[in-house]
C-alpha atoms as a PDB file:
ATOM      1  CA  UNK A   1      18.289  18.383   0.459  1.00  0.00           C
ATOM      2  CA  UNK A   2      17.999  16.041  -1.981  1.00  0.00           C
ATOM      3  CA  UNK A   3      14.496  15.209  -3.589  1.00  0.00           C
ATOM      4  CA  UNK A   4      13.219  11.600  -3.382  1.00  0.00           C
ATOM      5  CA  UNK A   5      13.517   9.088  -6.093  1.00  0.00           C
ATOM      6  CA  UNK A   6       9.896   7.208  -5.991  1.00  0.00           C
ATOM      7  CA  UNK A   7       6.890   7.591  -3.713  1.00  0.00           C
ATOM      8  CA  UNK A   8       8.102   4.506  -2.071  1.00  0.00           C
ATOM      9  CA  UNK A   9      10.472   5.141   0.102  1.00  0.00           C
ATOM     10  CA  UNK A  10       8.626   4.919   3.081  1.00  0.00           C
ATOM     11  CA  UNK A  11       7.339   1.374   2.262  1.00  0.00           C
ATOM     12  CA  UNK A  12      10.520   0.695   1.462  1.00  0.00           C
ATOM     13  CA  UNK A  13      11.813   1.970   4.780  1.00  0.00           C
ATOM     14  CA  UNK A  14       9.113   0.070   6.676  1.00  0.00           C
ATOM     15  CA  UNK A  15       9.673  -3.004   4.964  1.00  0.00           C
ATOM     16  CA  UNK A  16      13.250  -2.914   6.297  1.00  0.00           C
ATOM     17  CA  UNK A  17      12.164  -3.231   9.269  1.00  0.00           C
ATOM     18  CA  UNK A  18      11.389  -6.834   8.992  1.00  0.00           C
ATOM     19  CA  UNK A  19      14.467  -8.847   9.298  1.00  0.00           C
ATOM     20  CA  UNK A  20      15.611 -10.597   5.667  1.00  0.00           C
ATOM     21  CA  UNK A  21      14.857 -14.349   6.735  1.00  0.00           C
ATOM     22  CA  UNK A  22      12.155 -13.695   9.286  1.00  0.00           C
ATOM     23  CA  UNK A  23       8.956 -13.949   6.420  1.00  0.00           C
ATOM     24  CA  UNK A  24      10.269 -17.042   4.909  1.00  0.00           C
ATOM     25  CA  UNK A  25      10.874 -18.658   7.987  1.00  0.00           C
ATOM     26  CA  UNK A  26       7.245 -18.026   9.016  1.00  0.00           C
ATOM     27  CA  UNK A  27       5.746 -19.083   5.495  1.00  0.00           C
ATOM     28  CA  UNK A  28       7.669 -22.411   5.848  1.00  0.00           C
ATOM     29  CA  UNK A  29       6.411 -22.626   9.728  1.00  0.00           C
ATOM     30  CA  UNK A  30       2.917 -22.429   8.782  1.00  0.00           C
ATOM     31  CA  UNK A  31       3.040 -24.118   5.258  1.00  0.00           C
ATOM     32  CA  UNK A  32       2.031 -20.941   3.602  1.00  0.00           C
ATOM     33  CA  UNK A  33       5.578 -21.081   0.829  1.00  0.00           C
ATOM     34  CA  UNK A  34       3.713 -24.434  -0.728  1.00  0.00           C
ATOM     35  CA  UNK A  35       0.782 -22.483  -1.486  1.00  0.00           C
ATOM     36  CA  UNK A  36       2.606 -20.027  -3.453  1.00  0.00           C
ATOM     37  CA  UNK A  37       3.766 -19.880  -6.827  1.00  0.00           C
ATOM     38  CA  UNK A  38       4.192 -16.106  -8.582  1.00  0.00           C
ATOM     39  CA  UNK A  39       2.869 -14.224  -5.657  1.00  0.00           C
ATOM     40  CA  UNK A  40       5.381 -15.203  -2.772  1.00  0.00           C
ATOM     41  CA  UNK A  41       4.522 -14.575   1.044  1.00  0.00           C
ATOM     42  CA  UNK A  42       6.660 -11.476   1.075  1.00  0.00           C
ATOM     43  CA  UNK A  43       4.824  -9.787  -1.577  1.00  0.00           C
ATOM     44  CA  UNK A  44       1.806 -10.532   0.077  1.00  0.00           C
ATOM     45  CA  UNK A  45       2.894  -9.226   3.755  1.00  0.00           C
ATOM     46  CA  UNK A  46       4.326  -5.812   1.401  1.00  0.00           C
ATOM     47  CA  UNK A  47       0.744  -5.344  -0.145  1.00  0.00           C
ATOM     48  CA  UNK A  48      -0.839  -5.958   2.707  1.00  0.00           C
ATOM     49  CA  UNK A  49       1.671  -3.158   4.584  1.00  0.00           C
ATOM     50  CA  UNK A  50       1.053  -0.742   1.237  1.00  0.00           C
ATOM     51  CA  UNK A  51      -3.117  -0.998   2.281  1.00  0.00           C
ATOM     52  CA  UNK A  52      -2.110  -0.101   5.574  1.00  0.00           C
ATOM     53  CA  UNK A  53      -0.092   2.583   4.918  1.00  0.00           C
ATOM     54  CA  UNK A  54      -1.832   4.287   2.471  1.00  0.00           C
ATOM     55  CA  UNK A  55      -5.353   3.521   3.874  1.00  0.00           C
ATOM     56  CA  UNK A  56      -6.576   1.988   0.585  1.00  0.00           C
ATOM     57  CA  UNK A  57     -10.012   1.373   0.194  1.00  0.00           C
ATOM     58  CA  UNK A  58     -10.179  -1.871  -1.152  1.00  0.00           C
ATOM     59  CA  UNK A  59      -8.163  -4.779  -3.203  1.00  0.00           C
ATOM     60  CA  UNK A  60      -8.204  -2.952  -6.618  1.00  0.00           C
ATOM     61  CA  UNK A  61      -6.454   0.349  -4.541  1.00  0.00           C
ATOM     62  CA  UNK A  62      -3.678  -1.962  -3.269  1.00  0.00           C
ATOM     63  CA  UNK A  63      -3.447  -3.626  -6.890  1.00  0.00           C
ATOM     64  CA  UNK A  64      -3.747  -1.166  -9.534  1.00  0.00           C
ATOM     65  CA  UNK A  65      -1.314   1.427  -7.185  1.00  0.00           C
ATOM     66  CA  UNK A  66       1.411  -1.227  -6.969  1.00  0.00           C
ATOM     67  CA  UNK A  67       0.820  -2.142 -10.600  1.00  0.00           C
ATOM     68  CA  UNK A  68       1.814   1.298 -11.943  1.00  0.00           C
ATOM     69  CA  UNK A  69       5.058   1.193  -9.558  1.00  0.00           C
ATOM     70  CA  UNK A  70       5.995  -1.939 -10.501  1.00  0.00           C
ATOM     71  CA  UNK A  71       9.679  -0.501 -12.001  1.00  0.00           C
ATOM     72  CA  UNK A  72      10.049   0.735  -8.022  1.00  0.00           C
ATOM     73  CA  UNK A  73       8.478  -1.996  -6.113  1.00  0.00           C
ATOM     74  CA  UNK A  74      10.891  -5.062  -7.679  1.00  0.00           C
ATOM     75  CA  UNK A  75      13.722  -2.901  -5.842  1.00  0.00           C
ATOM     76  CA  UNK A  76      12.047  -3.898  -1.867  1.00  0.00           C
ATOM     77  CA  UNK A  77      13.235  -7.702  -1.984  1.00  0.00           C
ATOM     78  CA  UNK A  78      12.552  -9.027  -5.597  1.00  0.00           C
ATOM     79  CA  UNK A  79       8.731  -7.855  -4.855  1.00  0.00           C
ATOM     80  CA  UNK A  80       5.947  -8.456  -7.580  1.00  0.00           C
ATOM     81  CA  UNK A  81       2.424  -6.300  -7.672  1.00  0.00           C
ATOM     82  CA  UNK A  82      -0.466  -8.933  -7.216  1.00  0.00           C
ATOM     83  CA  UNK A  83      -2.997  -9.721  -9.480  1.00  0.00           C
ATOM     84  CA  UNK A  84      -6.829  -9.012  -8.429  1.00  0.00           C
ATOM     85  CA  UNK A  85      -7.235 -12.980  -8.293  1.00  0.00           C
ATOM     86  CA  UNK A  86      -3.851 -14.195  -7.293  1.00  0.00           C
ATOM     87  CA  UNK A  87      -4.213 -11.284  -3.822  1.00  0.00           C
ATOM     88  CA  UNK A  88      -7.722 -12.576  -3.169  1.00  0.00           C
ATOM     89  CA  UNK A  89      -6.901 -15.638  -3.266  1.00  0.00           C
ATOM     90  CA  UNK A  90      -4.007 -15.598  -1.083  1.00  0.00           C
ATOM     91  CA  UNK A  91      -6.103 -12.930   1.644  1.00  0.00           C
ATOM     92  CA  UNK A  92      -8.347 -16.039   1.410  1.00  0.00           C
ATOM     93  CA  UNK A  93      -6.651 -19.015   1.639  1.00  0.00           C
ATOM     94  CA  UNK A  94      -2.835 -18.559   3.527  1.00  0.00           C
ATOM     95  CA  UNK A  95      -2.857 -19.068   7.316  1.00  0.00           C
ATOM     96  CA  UNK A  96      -3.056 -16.230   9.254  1.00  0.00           C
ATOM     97  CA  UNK A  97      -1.208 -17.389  12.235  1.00  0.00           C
ATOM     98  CA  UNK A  98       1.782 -16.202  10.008  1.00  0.00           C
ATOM     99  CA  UNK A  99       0.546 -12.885  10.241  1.00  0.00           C
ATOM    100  CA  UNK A 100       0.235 -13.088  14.032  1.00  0.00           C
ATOM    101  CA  UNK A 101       3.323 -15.012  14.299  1.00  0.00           C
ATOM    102  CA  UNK A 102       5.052 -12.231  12.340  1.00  0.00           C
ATOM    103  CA  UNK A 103       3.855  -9.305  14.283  1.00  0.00           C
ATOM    104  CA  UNK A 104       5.034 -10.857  17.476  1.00  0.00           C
ATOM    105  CA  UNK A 105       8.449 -11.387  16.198  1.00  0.00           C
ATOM    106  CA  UNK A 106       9.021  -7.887  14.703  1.00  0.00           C
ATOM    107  CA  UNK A 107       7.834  -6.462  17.727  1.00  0.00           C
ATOM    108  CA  UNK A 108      10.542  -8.466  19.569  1.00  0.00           C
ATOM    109  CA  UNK A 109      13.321  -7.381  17.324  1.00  0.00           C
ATOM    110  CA  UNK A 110      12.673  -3.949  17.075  1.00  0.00           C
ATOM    111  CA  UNK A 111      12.514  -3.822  20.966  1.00  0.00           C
ATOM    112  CA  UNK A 112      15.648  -5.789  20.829  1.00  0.00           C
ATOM    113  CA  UNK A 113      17.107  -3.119  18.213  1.00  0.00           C
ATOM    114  CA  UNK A 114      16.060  -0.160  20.197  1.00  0.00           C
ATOM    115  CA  UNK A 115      14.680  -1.081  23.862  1.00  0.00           C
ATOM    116  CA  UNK A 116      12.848   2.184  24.426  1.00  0.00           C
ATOM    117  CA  UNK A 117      11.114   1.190  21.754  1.00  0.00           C
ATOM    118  CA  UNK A 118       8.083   0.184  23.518  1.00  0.00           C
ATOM    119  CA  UNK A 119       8.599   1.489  26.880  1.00  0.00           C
ATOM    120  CA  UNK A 120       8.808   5.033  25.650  1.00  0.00           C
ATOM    121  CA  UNK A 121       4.967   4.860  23.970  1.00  0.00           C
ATOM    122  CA  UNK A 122       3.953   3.354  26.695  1.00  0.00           C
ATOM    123  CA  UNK A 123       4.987   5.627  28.928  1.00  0.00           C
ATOM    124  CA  UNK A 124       3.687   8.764  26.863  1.00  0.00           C
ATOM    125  CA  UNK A 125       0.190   7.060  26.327  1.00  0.00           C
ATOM    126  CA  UNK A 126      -0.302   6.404  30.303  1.00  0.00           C
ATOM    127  CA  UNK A 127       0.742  10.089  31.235  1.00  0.00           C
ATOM    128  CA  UNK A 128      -1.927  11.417  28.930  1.00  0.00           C
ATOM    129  CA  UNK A 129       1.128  12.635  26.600  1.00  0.00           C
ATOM    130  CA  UNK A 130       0.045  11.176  23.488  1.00  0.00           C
ATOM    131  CA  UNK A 131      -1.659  12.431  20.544  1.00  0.00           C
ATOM    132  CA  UNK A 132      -3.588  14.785  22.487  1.00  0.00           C
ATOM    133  CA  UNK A 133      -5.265  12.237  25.487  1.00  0.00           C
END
């Protein structure tokens, strides 16, 4: 078994997930690419997937942490690390009906993808199955 490269091959799995052309498409929906100059909507939706994922505790988690895999993260889609400001500013200002928008349409093409996708945790977490209920 071979050894993993980086730590982030699980965001980097994750963010796969998400078709190519889908977060573009949003940004331009909801006006969100004018905004934007060096920190692009993708980068944004990938920090905000890292603070998920690794239940950071704040902005400075999510940007120092991406910051010192910077080498790694510029392999997930041309990504950048926010700045303190520049991820503030964005959490602050972009519309999040992209976000919304965006959750609805993954979960539509990953139950596309794989149709027992959603039926099968369903199923589990109404028999009492699931993580111990």
């Amino acid at each position: 078994m071979n050894p993993l490269k980086h730590k982030m091959a699980v965001l980097k799995q994750i963010y796969k997930l998400i078709p190519r052309n889908l977060i573009p498409k949003l940004a331009h929906k909801h006006g969100v690419d004018k905004q934007s100059r060096s920190f692009s909507p993708g980068s944004h939706v990938l920090a905000l997937v890292f603070g998920q994922l690794s239940h950071a505790l704040g902005l400075n988690d999510i940007c120092d942490t991406l910051r010192n895999h910077k080498g790694v993260l510029t392999t997930i889609r041309d990504a950048v690390p926010p700045s303190r400001n520049g991820f503030s500013h964005a959490n602050r200002t972009r519309n999040a009906d992209m976000a919304e928008d965006l959750f609805w349409s993954v979960l539509g093409h990953l139950k596309s993808i794989s149709p027992q996708f959603y039926t099968q945790g369903r199923s589990q977490l109404t028999s009492g199955k699931a993580g111990g209920l």
